[in-house]
Each structure stands twice: as structure tokens, then as C-alpha cells.
PDB file of N, CA and C in Angstrom:
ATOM      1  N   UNK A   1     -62.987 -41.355  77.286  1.00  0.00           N
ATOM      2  CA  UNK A   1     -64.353 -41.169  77.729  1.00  0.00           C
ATOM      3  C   UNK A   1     -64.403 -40.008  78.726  1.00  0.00           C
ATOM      4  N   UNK A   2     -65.097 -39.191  78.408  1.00  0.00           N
ATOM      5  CA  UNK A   2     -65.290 -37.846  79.740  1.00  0.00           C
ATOM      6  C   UNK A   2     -66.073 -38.172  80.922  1.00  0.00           C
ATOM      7  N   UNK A   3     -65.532 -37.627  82.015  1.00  0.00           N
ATOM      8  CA  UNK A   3     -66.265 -37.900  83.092  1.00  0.00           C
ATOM      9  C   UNK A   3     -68.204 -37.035  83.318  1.00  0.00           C
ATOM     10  N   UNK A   4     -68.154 -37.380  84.190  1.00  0.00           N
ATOM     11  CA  UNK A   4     -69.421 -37.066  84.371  1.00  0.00           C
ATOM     12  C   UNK A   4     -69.327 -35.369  84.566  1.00  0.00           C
ATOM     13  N   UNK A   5     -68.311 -34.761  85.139  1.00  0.00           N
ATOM     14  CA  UNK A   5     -68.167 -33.443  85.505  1.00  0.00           C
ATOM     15  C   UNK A   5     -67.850 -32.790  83.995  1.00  0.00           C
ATOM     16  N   UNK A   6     -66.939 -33.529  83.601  1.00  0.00           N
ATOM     17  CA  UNK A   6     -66.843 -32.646  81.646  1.00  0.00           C
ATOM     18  C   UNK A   6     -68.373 -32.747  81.236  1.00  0.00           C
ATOM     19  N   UNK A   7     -68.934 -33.965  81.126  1.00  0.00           N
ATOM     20  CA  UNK A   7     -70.182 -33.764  80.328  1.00  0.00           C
ATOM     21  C   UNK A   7     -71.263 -32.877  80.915  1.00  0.00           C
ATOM     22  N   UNK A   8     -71.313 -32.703  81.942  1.00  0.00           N
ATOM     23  CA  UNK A   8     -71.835 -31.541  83.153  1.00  0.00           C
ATOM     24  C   UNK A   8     -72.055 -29.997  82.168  1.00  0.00           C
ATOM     25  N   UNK A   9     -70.560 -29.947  82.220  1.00  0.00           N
ATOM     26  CA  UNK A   9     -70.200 -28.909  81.867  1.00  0.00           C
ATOM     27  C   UNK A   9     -70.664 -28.810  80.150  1.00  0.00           C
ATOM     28  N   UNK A  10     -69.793 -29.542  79.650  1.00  0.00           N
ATOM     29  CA  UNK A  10     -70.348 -29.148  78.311  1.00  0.00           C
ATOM     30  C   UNK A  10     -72.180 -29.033  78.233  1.00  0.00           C
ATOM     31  N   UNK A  11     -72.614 -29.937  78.625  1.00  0.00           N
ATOM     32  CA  UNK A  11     -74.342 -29.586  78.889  1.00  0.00           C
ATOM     33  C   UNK A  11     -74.545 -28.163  79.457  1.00  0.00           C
ATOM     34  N   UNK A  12     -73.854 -27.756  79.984  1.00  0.00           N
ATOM     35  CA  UNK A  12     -74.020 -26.419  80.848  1.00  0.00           C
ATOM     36  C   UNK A  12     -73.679 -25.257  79.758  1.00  0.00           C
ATOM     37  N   UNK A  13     -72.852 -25.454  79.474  1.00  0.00           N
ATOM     38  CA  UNK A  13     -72.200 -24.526  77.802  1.00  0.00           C
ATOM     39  C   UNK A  13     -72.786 -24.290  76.853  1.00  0.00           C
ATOM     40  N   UNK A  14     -73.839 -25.883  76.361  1.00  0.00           N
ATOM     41  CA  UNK A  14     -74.618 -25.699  75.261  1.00  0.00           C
ATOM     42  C   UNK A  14     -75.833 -25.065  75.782  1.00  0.00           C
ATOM     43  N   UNK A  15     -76.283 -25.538  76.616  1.00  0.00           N
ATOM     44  CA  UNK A  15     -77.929 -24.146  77.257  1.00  0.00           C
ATOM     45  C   UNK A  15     -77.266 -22.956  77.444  1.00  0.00           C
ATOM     46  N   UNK A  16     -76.084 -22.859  78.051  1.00  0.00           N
ATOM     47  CA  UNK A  16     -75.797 -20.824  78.455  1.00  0.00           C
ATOM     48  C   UNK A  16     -75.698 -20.566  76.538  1.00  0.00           C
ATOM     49  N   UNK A  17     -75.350 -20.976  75.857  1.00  0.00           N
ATOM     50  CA  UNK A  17     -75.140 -20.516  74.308  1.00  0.00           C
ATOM     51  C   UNK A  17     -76.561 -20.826  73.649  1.00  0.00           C
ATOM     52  N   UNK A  18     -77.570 -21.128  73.920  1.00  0.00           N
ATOM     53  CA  UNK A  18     -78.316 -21.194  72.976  1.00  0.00           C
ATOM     54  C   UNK A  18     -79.158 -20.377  73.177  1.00  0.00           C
ATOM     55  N   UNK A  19     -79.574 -19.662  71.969  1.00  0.00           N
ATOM     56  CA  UNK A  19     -81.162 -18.786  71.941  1.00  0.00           C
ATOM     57  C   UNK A  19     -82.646 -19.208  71.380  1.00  0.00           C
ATOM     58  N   UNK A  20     -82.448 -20.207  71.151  1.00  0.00           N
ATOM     59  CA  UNK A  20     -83.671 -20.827  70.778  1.00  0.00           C
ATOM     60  C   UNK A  20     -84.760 -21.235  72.142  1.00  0.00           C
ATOM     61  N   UNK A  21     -85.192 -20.153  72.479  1.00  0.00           N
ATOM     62  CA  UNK A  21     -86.314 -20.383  73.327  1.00  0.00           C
ATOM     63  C   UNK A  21     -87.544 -21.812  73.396  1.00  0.00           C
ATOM     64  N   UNK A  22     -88.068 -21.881  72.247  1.00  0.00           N
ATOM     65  CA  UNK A  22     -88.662 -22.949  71.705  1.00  0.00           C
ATOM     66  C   UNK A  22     -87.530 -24.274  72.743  1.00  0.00           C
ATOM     67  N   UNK A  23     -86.673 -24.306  72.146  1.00  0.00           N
ATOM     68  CA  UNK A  23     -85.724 -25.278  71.804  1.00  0.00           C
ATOM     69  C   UNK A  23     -85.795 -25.564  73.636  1.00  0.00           C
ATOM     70  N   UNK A  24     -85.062 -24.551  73.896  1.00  0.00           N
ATOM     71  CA  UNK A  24     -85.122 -24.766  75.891  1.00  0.00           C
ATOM     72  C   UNK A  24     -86.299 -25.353  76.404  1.00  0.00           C
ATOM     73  N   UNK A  25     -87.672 -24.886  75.753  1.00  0.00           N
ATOM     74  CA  UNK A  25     -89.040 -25.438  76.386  1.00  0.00           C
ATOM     75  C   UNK A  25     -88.799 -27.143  76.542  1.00  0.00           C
ATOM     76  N   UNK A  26     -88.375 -27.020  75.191  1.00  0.00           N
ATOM     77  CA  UNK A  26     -87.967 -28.681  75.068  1.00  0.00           C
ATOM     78  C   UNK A  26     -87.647 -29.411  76.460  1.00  0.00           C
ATOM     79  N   UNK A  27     -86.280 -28.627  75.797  1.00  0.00           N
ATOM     80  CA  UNK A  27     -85.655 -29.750  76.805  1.00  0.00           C
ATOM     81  C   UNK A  27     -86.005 -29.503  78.098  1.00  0.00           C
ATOM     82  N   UNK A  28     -86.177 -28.805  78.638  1.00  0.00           N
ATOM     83  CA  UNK A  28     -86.776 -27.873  79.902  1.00  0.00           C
ATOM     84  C   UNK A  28     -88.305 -29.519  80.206  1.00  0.00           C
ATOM     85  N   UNK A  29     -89.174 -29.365  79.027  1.00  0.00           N
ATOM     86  CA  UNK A  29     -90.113 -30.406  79.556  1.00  0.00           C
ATOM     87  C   UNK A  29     -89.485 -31.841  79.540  1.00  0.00           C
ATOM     88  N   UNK A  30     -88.553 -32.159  78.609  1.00  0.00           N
ATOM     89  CA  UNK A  30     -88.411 -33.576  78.546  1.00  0.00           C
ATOM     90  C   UNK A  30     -87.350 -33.865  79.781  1.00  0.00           C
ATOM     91  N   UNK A  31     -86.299 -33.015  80.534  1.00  0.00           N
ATOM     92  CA  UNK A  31     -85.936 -32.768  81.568  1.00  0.00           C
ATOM     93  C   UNK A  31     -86.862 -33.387  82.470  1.00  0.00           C
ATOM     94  N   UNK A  32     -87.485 -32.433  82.587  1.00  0.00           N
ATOM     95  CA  UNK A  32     -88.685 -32.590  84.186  1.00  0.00           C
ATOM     96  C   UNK A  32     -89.590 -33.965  83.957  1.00  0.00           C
ATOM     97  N   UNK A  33     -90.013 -34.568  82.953  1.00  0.00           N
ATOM     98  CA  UNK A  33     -90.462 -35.719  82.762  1.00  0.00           C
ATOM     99  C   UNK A  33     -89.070 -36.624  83.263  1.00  0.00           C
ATOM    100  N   UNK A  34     -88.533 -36.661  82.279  1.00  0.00           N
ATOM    101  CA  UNK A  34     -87.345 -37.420  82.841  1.00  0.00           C
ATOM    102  C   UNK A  34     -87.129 -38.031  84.538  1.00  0.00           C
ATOM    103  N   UNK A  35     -86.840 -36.425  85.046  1.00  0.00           N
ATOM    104  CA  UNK A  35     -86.402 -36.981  86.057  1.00  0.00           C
ATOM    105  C   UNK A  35     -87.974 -36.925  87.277  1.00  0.00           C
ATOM    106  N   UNK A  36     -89.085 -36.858  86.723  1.00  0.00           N
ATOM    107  CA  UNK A  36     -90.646 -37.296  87.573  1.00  0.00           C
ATOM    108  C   UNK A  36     -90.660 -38.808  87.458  1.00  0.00           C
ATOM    109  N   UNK A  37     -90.212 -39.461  86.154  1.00  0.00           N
ATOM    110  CA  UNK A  37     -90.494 -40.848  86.284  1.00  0.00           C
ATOM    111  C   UNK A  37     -88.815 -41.165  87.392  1.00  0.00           C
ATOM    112  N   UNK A  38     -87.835 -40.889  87.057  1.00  0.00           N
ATOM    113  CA  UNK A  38     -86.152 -41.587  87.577  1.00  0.00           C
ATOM    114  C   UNK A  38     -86.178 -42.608  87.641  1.00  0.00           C
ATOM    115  N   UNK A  39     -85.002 -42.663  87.855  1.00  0.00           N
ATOM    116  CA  UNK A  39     -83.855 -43.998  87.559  1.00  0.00           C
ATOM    117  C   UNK A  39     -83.693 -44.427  89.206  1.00  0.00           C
ATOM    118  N   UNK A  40     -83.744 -45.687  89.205  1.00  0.00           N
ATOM    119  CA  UNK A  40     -83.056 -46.568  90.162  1.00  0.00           C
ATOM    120  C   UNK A  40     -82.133 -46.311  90.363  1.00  0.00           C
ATOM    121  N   UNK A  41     -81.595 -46.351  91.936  1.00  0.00           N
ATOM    122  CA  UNK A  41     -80.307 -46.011  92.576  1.00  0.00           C
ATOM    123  C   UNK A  41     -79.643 -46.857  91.615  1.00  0.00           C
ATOM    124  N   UNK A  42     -79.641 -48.102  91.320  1.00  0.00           N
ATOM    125  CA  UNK A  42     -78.597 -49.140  90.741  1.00  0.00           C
ATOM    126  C   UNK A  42     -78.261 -49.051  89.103  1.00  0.00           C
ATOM    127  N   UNK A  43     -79.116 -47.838  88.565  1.00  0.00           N
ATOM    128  CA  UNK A  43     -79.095 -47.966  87.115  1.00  0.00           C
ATOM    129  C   UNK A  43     -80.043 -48.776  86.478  1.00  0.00           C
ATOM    130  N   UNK A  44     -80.682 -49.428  86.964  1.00  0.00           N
ATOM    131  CA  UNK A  44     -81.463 -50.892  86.254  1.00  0.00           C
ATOM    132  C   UNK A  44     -82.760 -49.940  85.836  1.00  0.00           C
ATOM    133  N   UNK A  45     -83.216 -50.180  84.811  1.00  0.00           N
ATOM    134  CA  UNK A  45     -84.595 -49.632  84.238  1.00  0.00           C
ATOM    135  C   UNK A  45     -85.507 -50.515  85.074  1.00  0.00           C
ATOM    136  N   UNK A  46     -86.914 -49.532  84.827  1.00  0.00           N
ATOM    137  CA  UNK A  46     -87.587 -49.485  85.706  1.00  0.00           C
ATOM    138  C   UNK A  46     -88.788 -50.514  84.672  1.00  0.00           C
ATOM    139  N   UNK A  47     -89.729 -51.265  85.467  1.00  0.00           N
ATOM    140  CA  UNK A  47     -90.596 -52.474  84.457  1.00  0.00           C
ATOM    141  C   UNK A  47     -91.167 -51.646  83.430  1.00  0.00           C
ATOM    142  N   UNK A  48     -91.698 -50.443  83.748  1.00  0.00           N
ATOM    143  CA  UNK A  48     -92.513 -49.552  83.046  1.00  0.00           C
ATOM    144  C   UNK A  48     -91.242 -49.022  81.782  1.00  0.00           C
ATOM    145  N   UNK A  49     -89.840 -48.745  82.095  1.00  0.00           N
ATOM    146  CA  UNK A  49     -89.021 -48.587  81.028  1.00  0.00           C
ATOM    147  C   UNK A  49     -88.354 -49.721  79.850  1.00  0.00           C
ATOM    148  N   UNK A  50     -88.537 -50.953  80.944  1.00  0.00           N
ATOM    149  CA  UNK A  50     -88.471 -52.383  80.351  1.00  0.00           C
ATOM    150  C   UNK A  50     -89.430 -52.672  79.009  1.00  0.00           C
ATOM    151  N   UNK A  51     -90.945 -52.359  79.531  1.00  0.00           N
ATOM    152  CA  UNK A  51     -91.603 -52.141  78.676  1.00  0.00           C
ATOM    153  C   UNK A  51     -91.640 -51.745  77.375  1.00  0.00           C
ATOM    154  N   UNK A  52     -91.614 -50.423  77.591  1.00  0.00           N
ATOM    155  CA  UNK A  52     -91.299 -48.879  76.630  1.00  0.00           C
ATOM    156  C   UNK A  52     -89.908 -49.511  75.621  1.00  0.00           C
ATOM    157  N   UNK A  53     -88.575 -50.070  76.390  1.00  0.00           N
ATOM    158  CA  UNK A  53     -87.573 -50.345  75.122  1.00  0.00           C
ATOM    159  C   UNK A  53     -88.322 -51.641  74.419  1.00  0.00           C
ATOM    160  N   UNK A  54     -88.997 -52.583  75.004  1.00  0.00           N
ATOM    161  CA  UNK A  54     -88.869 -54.029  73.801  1.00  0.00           C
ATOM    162  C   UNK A  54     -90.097 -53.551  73.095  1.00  0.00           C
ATOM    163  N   UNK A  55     -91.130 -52.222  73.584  1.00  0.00           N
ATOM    164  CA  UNK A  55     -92.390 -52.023  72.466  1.00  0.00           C
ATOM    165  C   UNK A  55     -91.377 -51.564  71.357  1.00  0.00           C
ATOM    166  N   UNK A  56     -90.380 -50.539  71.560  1.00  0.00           N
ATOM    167  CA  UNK A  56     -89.562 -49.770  70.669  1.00  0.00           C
ATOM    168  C   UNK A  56     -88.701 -50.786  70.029  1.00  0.00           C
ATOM    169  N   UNK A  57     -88.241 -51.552  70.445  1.00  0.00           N
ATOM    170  CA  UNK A  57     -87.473 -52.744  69.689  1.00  0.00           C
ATOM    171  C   UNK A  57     -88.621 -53.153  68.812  1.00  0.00           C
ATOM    172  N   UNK A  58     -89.729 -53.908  69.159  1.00  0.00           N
ATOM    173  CA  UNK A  58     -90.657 -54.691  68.281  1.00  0.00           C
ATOM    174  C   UNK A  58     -91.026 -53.657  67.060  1.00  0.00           C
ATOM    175  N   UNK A  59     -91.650 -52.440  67.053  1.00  0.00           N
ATOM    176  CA  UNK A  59     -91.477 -51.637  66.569  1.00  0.00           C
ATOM    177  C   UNK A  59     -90.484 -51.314  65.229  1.00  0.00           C
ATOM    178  N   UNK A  60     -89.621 -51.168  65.531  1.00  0.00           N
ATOM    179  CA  UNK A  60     -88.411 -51.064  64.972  1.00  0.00           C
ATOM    180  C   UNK A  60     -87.838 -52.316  63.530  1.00  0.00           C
ATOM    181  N   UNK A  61     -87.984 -53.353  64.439  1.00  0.00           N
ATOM    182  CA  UNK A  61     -87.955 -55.021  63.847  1.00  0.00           C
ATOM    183  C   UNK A  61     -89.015 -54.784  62.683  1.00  0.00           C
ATOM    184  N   UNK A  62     -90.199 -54.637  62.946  1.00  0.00           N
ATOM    185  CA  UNK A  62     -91.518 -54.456  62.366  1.00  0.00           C
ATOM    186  C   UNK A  62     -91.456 -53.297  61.074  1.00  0.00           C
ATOM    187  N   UNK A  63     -90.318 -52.932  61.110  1.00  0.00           N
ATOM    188  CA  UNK A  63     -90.333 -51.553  60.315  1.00  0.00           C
ATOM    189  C   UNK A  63     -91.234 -50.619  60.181  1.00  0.00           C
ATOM    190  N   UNK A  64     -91.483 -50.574  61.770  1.00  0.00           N
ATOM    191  CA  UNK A  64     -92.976 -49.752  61.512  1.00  0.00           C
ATOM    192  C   UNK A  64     -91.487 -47.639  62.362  1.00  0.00           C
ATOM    193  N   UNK A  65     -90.974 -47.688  61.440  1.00  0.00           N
ATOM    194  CA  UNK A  65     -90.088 -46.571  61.449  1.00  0.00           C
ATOM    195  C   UNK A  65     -90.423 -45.061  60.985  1.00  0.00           C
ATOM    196  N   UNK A  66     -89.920 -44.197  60.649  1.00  0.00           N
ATOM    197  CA  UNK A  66     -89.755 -42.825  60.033  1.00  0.00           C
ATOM    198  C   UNK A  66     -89.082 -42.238  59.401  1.00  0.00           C
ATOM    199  N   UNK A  67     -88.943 -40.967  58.503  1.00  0.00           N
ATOM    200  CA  UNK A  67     -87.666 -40.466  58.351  1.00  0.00           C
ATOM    201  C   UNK A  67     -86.968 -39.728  59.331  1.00  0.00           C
ATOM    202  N   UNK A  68     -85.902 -38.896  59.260  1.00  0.00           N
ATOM    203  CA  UNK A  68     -86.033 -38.136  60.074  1.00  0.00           C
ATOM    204  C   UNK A  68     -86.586 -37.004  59.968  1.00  0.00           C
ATOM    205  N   UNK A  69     -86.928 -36.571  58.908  1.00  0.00           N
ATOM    206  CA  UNK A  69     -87.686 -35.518  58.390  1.00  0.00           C
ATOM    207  C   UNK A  69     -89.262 -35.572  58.464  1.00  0.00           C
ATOM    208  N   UNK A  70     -89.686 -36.719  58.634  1.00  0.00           N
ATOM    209  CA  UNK A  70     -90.948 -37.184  59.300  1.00  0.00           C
ATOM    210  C   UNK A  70     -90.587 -36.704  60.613  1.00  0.00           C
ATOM    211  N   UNK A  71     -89.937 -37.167  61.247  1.00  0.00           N
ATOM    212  CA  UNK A  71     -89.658 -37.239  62.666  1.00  0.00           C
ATOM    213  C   UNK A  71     -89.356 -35.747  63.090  1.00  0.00           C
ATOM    214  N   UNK A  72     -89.084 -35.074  61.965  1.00  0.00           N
ATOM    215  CA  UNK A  72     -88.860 -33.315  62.811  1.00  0.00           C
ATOM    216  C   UNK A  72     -90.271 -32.946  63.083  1.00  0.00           C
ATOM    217  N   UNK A  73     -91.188 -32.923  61.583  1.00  0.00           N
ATOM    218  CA  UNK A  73     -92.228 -32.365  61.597  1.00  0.00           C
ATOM    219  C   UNK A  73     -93.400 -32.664  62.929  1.00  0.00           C
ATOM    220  N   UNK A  74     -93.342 -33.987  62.879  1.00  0.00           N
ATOM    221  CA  UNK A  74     -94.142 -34.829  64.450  1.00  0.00           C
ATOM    222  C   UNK A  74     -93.552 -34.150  65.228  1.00  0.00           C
ATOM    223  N   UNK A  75     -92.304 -33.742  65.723  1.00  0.00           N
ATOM    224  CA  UNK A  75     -91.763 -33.384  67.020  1.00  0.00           C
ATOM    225  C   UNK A  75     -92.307 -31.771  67.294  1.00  0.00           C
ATOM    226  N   UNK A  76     -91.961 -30.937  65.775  1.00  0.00           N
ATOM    227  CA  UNK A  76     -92.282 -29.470  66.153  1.00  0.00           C
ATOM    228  C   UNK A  76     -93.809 -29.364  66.827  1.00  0.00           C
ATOM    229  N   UNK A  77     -94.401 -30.446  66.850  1.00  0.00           N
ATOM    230  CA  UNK A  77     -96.054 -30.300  67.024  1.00  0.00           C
ATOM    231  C   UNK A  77     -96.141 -30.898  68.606  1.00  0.00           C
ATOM    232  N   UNK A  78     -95.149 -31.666  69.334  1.00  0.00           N
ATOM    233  CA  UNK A  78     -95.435 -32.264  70.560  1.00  0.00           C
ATOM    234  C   UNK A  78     -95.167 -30.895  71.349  1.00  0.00           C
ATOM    235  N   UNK A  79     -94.139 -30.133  71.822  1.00  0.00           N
ATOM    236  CA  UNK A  79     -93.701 -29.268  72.594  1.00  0.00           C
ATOM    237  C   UNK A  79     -94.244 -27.441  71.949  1.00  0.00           C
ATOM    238  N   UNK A  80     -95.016 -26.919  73.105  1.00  0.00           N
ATOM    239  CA  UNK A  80     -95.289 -25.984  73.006  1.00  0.00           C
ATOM    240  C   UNK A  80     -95.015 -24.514  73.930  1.00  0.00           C
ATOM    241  N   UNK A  81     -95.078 -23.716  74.014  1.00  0.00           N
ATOM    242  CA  UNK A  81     -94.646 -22.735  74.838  1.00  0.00           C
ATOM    243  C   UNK A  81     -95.116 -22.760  75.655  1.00  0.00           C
TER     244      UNK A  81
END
């Protein structure tokens, strides 16, 4: 298992190598969301993330699912420049 400093790094490797501008917006917004809602000092999800996994579990159970090829096309349309 790699430590937190390898995976650091390799995260650091794959943004200095990539040119997909688009692609950075991405993660660039889902980043900054990320860490606007954060994580508990202790790791424990937060009620509002408690939430969000058992809707996604029920969901899921429900086969209310996608392809992933569904799932590209929805995504190219959430993130914009």
C-alpha cells in the first residue's frame, strides 16, 4: 500500500503531465467543492455525506444505474470552462 507522500506525488505527476485543459477545470472544480464541504478531523462522514452514500446505495439496489457511456456524455455537460 503507498503512503500518503507516494500518492501525493503520483497525483502531482499526473496534473504536471496532462494537457487537457478541460480535464484540469474538472478536477480543479470538483477539488474546491471537495474540500468547501471537508472531512472531519476523525475521518467519519459528515450527516449530509451519510445521506448522499445510502441515497446512492438505494439507488443503485433500485437499478436505477447507467452505462458508462451514458455516464461520459452526462459528465461532458456538468463542467465548463
Amino acid at each position: 500500500m503507498k503512503s500518503t507522500k507516494e500518492i501525493k506525488k503520483e497525483l502531482h505527476e499526473y496534473i504536471d503531465e496532462m494537457e487537457d485543459e478541460e480535464t484540469l477545470w474538472m478536477l480543479r472544480e470538483d477539488m474546491v467543492e471537495y474540500l468547501k464541504k471537508g472531512v472531519k478531523e476523525d475521518n467519519e462522514l459528515t450527516k449530509e455525506q451519510e445521506l448522499q452514500l445510502e441515497e446512492a446505495i438505494r439507488q443503485a439496489d433500485a437499478g436505477e444505474t447507467m452505462s458508462l457511456e451514458e455516464f461520459k456524455k452526462k459528465m461532458s455537460t456538468w463542467h465548463s470552462k
